[in-house]
Protein backbone atom coordinates (compact mmCIF):
# COMPACT_ATOMS: atom_id res chain seq x y z
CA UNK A 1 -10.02 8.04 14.35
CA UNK A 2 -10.84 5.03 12.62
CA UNK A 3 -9.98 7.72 9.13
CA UNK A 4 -6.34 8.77 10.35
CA UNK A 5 -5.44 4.96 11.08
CA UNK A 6 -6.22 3.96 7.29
CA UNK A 7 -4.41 6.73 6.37
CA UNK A 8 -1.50 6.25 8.16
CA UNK A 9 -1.49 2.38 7.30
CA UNK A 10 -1.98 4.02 3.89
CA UNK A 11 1.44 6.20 4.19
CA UNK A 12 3.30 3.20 5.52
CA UNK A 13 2.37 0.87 3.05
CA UNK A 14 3.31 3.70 -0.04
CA UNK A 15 6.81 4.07 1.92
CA UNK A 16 7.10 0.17 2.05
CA UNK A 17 6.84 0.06 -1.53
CA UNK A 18 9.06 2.63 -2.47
CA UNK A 19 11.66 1.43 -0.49
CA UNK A 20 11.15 -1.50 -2.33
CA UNK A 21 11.77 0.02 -5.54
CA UNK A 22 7.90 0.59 -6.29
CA UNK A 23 6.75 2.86 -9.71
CA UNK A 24 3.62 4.97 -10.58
CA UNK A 25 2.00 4.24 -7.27
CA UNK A 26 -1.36 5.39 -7.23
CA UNK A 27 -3.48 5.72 -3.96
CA UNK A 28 -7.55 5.31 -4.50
CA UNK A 29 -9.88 6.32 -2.13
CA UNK A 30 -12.47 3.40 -2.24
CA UNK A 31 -14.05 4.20 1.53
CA UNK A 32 -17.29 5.24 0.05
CA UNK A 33 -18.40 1.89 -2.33
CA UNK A 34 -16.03 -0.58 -0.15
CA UNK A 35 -16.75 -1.74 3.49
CA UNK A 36 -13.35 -3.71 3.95
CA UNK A 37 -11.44 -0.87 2.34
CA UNK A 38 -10.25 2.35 2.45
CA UNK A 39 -7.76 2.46 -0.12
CA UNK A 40 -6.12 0.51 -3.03
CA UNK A 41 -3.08 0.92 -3.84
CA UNK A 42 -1.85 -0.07 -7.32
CA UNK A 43 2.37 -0.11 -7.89
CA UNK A 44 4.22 -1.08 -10.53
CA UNK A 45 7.76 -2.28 -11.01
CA UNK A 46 10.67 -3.62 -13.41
CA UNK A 47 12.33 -5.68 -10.98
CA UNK A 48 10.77 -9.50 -10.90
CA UNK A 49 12.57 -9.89 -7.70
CA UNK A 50 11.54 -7.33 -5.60
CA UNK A 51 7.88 -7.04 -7.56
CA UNK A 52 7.55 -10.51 -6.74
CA UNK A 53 8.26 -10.58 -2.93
CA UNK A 54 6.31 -7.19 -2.18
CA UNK A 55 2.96 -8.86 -1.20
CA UNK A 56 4.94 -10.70 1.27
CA UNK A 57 6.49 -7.89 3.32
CA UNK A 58 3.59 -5.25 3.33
CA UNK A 59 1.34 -6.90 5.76
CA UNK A 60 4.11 -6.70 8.07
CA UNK A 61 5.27 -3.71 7.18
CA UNK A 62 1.55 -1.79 7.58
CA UNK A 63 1.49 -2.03 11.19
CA UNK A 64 0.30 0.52 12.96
């Protein structure tokens, strides 16, 4: 159970940040060398202002 809830906080979070214009997101499985991980995300974007203000919305956001 514990799986499908990272995953889906996983899903919301990639939706979060393409709605926020996000680029090249890549999604990395760290559940087997991390115990306060699953995943990491990694985004990029050309946009300072929405890059910048990202961080703050996510946690938020990633609700499940």
């Amino acid at each position: 159970m514990a799986e499908n809830n990272s995953r889906e906080m996983a899903r919301i979070a990639i939706e979060a940040l393409r709605d926020k214009k996000g680029e090249d997101i890549r999604v990395i499985d760290i559940s087997k060398v991390s115990v306060i991980a699953d995943y990491f995300i990694i985004v990029s974007g050309n946009n300072p202002n929405p890059v910048s203000y990202t961080h703050l919305t996510l946690p938020t956001n990633s609700r499940v």
